[in-house]
Each structure stands twice: as C-alpha cells, then as structure tokens.
PDB file of N, CA and C in Angstrom:
ATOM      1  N   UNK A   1       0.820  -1.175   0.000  1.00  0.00           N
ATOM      2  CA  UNK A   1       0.000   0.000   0.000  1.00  0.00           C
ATOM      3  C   UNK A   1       0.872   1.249   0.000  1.00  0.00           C
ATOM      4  N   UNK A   2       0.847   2.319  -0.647  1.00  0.00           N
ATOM      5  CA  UNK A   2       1.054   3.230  -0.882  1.00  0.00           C
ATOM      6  C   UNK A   2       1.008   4.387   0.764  1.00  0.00           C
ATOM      7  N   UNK A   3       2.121   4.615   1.002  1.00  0.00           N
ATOM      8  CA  UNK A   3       1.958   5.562   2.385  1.00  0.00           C
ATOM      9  C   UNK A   3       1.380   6.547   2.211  1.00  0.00           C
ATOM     10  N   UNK A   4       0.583   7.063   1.084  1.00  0.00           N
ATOM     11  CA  UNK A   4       0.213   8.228   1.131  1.00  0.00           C
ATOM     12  C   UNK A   4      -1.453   8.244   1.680  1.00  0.00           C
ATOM     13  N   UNK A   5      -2.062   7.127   1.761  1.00  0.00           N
ATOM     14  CA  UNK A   5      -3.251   6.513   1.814  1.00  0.00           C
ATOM     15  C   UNK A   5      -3.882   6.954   3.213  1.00  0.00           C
ATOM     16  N   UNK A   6      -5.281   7.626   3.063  1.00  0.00           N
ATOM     17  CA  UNK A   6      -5.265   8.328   4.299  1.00  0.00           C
ATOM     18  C   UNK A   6      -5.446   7.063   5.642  1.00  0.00           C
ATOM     19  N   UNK A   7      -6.284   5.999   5.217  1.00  0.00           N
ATOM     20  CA  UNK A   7      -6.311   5.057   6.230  1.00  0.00           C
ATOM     21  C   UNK A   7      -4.659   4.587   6.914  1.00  0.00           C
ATOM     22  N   UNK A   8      -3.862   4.769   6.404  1.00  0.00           N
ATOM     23  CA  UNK A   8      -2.554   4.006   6.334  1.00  0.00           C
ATOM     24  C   UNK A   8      -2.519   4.998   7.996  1.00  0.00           C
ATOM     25  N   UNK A   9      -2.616   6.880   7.497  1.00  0.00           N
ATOM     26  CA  UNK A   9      -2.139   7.712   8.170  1.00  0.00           C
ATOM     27  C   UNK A   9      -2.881   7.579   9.359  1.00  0.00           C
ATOM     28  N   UNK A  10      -4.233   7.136   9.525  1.00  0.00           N
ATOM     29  CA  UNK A  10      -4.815   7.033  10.567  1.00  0.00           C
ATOM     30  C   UNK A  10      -4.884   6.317  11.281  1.00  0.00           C
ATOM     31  N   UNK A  11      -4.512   5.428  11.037  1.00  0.00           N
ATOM     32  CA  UNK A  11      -4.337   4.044  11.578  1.00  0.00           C
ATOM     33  C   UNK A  11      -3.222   4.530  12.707  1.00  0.00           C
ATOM     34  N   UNK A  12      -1.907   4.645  11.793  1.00  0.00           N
ATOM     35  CA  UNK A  12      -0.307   4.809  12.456  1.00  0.00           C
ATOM     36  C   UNK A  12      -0.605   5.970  13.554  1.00  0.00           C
ATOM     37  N   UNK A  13      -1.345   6.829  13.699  1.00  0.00           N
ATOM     38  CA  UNK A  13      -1.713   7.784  14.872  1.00  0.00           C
ATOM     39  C   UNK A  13      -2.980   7.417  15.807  1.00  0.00           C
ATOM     40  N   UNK A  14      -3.590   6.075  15.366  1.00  0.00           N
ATOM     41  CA  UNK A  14      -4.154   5.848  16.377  1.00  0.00           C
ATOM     42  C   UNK A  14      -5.691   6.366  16.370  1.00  0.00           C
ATOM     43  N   UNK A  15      -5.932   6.966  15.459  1.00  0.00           N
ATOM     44  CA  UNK A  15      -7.648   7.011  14.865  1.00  0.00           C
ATOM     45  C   UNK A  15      -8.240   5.749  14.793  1.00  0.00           C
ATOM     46  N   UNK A  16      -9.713   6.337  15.229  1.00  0.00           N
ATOM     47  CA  UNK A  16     -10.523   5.167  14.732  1.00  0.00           C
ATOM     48  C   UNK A  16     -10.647   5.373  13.263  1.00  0.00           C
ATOM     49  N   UNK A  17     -11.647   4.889  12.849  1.00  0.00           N
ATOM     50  CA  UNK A  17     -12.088   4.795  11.043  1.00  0.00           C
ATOM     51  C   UNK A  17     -13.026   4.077  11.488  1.00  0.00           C
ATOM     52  N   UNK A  18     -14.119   5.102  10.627  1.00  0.00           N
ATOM     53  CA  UNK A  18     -15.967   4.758  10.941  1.00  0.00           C
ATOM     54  C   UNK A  18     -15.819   5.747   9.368  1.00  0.00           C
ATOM     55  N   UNK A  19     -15.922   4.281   7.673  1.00  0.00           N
ATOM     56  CA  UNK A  19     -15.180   4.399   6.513  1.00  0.00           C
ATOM     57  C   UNK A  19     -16.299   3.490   5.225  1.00  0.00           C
ATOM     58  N   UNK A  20     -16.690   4.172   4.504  1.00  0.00           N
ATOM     59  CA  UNK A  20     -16.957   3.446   3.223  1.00  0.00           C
ATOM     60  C   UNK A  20     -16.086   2.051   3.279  1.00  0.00           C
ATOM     61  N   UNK A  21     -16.717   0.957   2.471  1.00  0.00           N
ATOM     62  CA  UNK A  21     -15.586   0.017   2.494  1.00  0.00           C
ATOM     63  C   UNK A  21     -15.114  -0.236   0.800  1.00  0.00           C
ATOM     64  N   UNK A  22     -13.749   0.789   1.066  1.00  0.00           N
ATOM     65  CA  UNK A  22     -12.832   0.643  -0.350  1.00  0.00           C
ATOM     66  C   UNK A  22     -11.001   0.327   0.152  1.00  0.00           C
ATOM     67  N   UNK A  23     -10.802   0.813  -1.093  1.00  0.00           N
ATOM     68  CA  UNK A  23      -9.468   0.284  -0.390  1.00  0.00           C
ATOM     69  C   UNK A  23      -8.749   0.030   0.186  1.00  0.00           C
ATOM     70  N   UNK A  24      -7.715   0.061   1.314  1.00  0.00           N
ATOM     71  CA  UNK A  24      -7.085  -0.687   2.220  1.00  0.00           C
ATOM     72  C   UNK A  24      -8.367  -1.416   3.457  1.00  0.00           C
ATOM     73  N   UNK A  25      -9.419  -0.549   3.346  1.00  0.00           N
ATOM     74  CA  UNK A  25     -10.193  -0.899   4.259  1.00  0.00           C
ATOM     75  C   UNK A  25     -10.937  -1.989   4.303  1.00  0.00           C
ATOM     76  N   UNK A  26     -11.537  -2.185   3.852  1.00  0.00           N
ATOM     77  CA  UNK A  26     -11.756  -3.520   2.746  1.00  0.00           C
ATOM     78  C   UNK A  26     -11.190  -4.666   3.756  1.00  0.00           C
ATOM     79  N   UNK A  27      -9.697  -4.696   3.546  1.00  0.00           N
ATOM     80  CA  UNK A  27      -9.055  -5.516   4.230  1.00  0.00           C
ATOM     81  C   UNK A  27      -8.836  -5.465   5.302  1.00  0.00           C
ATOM     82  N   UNK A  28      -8.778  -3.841   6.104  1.00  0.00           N
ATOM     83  CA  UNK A  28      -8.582  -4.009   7.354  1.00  0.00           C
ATOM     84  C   UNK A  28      -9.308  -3.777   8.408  1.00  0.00           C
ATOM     85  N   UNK A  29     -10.836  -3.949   7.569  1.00  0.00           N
ATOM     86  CA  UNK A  29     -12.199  -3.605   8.591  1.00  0.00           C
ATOM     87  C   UNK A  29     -12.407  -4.890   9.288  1.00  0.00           C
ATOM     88  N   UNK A  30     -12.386  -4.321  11.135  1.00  0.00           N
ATOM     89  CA  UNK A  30     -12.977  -5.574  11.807  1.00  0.00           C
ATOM     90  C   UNK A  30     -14.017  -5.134  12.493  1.00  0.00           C
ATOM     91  N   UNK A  31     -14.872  -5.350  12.164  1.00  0.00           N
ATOM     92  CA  UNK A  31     -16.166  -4.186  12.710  1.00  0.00           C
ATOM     93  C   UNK A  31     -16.229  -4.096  13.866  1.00  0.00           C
ATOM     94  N   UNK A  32     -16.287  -2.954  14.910  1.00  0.00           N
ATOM     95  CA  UNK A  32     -16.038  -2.751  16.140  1.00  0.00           C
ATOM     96  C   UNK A  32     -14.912  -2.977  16.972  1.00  0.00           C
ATOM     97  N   UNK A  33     -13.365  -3.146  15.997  1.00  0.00           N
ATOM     98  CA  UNK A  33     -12.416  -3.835  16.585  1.00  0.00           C
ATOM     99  C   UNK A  33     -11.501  -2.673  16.122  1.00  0.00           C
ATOM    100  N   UNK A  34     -11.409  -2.463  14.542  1.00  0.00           N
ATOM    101  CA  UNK A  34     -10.631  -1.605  13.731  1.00  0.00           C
ATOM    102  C   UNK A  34     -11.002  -0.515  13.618  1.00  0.00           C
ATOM    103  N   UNK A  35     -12.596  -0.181  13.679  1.00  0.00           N
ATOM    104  CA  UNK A  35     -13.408   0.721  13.615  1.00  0.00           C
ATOM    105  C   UNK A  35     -15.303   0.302  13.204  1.00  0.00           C
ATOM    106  N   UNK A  36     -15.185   1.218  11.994  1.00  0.00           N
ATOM    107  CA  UNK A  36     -16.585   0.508  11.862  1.00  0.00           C
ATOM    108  C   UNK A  36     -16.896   1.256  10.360  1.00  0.00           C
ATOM    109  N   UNK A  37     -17.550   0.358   9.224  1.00  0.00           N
ATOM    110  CA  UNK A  37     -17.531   0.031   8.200  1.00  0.00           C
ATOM    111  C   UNK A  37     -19.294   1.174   7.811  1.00  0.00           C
ATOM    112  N   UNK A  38     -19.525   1.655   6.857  1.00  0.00           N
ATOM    113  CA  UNK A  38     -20.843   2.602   6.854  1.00  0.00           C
ATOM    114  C   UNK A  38     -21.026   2.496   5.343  1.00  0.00           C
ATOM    115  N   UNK A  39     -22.601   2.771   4.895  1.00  0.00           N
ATOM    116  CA  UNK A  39     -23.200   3.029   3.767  1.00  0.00           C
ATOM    117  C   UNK A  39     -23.481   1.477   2.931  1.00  0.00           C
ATOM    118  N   UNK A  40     -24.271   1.411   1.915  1.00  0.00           N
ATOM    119  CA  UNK A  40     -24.613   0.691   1.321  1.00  0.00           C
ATOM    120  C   UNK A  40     -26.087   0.029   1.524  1.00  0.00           C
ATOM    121  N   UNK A  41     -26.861   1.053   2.290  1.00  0.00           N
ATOM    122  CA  UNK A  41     -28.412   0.285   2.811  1.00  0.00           C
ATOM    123  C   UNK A  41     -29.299  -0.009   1.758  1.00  0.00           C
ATOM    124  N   UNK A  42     -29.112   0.504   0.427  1.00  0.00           N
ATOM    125  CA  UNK A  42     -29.626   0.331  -0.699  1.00  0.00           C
ATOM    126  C   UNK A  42     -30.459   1.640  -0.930  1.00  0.00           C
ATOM    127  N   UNK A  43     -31.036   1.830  -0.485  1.00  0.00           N
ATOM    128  CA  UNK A  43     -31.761   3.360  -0.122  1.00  0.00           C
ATOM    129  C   UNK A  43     -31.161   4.605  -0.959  1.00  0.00           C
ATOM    130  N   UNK A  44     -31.576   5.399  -1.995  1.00  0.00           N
ATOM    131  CA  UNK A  44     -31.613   6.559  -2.491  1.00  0.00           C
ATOM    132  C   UNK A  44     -29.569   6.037  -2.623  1.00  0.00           C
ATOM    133  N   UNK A  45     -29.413   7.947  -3.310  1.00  0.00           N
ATOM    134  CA  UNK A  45     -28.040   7.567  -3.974  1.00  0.00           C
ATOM    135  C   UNK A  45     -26.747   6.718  -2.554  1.00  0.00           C
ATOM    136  N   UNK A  46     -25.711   6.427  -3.362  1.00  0.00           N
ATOM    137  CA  UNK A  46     -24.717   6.437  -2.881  1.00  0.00           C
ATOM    138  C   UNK A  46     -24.460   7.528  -1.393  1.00  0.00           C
ATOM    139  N   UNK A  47     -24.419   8.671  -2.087  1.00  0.00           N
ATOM    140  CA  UNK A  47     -24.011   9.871  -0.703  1.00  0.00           C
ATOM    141  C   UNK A  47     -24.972   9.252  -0.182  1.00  0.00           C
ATOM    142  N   UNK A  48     -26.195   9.416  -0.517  1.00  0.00           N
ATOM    143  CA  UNK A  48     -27.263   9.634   1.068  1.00  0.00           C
ATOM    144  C   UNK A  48     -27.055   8.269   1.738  1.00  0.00           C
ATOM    145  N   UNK A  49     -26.872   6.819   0.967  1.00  0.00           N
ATOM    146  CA  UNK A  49     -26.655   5.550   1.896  1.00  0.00           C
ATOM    147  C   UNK A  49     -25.348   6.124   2.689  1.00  0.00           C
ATOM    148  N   UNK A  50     -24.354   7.252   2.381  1.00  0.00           N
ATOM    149  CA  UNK A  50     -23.164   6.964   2.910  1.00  0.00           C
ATOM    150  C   UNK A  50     -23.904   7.716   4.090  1.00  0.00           C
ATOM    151  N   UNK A  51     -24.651   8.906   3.958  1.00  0.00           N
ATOM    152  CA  UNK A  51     -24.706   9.881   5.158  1.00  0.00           C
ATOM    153  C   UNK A  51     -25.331   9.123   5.877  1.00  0.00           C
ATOM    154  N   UNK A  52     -26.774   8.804   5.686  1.00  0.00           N
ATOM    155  CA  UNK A  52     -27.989   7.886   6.594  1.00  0.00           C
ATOM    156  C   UNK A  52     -26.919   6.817   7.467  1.00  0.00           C
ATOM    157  N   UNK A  53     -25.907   5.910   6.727  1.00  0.00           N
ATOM    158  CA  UNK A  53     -25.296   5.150   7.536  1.00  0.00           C
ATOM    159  C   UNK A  53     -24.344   5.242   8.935  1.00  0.00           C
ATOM    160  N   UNK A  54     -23.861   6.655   8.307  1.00  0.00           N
ATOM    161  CA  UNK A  54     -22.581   6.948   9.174  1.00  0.00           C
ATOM    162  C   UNK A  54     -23.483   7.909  10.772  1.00  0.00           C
ATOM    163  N   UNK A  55     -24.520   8.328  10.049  1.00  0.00           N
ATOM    164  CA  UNK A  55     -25.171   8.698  11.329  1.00  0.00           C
ATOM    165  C   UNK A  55     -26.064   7.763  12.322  1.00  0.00           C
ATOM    166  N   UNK A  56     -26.502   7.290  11.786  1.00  0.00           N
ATOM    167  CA  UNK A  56     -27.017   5.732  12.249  1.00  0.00           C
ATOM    168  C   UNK A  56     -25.815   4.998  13.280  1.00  0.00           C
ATOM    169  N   UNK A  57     -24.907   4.455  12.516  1.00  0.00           N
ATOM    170  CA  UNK A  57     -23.794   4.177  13.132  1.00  0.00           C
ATOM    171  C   UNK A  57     -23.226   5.156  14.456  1.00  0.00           C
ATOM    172  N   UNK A  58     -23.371   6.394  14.432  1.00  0.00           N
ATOM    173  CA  UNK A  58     -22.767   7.298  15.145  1.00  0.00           C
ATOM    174  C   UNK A  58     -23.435   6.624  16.354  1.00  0.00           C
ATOM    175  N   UNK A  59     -24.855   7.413  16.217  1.00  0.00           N
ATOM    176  CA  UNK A  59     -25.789   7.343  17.121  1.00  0.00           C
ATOM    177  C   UNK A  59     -26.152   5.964  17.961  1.00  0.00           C
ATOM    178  N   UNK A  60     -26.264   5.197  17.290  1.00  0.00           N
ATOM    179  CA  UNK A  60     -26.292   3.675  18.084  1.00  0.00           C
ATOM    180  C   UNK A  60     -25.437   2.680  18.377  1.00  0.00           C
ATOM    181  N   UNK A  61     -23.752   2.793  17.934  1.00  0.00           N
ATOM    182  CA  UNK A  61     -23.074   2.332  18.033  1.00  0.00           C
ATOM    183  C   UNK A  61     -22.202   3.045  18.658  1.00  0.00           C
ATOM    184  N   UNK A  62     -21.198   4.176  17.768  1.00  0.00           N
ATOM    185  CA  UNK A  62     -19.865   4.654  18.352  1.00  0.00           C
ATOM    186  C   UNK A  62     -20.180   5.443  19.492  1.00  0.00           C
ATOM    187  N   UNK A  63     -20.582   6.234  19.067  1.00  0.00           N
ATOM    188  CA  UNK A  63     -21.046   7.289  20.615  1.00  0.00           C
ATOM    189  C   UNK A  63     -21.557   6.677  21.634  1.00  0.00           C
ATOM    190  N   UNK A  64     -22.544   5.604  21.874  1.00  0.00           N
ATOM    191  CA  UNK A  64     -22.719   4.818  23.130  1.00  0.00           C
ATOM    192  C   UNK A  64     -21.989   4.400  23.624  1.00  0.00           C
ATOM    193  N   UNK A  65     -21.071   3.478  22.543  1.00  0.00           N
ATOM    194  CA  UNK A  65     -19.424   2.652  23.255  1.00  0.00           C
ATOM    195  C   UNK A  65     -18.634   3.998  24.009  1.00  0.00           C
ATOM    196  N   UNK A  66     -18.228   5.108  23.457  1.00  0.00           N
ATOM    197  CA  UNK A  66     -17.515   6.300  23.959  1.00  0.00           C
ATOM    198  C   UNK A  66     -18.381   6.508  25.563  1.00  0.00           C
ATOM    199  N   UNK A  67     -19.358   6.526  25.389  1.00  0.00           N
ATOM    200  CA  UNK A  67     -20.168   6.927  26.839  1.00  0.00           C
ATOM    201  C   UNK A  67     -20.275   5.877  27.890  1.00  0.00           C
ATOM    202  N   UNK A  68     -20.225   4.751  27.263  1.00  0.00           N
ATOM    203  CA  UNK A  68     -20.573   3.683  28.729  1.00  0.00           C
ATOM    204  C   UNK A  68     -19.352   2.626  28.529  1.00  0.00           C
ATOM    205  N   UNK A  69     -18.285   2.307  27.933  1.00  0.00           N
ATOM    206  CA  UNK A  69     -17.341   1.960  28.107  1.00  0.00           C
ATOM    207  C   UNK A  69     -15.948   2.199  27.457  1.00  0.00           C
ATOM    208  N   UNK A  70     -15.944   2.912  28.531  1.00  0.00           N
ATOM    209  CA  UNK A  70     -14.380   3.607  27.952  1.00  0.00           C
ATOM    210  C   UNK A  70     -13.305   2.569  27.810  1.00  0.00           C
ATOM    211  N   UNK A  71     -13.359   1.874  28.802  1.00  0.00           N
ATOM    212  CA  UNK A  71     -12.075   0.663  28.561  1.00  0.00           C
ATOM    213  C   UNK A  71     -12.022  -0.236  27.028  1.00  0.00           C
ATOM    214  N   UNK A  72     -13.561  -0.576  26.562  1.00  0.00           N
ATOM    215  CA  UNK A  72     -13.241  -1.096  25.180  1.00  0.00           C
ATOM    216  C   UNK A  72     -13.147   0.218  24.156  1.00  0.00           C
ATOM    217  N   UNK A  73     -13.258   1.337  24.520  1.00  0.00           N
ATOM    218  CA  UNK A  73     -13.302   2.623  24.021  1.00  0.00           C
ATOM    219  C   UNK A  73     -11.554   2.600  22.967  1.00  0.00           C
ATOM    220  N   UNK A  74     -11.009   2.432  25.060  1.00  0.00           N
ATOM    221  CA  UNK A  74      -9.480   2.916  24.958  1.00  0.00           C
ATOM    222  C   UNK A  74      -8.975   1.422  23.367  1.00  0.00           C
TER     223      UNK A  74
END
C-alpha cells in the first residue's frame, strides 16, 4: 500500500475509522475492533446511503461505546 493513503495515516496515529468500504479498508475492517464500516443500505443515492449510515452508526453504536465503556473505548 502506498503511504500516502489516508487510512494508512490514521491508523499509524491511532484514529478510529468509521469508513466506506474501499481500499485498504476492505481488508482491514474488523467491525467494532478496527473501527466501523458505513453506507450501502440500498436506499436513495450512494451519498445519502453513505450519510444515513454513518449517522445511524454514530448514534447507536460509536457514541454509546464512547459513553458507557471507555475501557473497550481505549
């Protein structure tokens, strides 16, 4: 993979990635482990499956884990 790749950069600093699933990600999505994978509900275009998903996701997944357990957080 190419170092210029923004997942590469986020990864190496320790970001999550809550990510369309395309390139490097693809391979290095472990859902709720690596981060968390968004869009594709079938629903209206592309963008809007990407937006509807990633907020969905926000709301019932990442942000709860951030609020009630920080240790699988960390």
């Amino acid at each position: 993979m190419p170092l210029g790749q923004a997942g590469w950069k986020a990864a190496s600093n320790g970001v999550l990635n809550a990510s369309v699933l395309d390139g490097c990600w693809i391979e290095a999505c472990i859902e709720g482990v690596t981060g968390w994978s968004i869009g594709d509900d079938g629903i209206g275009t592309p963008e809007l499956q990407d937006a509807r998903s990633l907020y969905d996701k926000l709301e019932h997944v990442i942000l709860p884990l951030y609020a009630t357990d920080r240790a699988r957080w960390i």
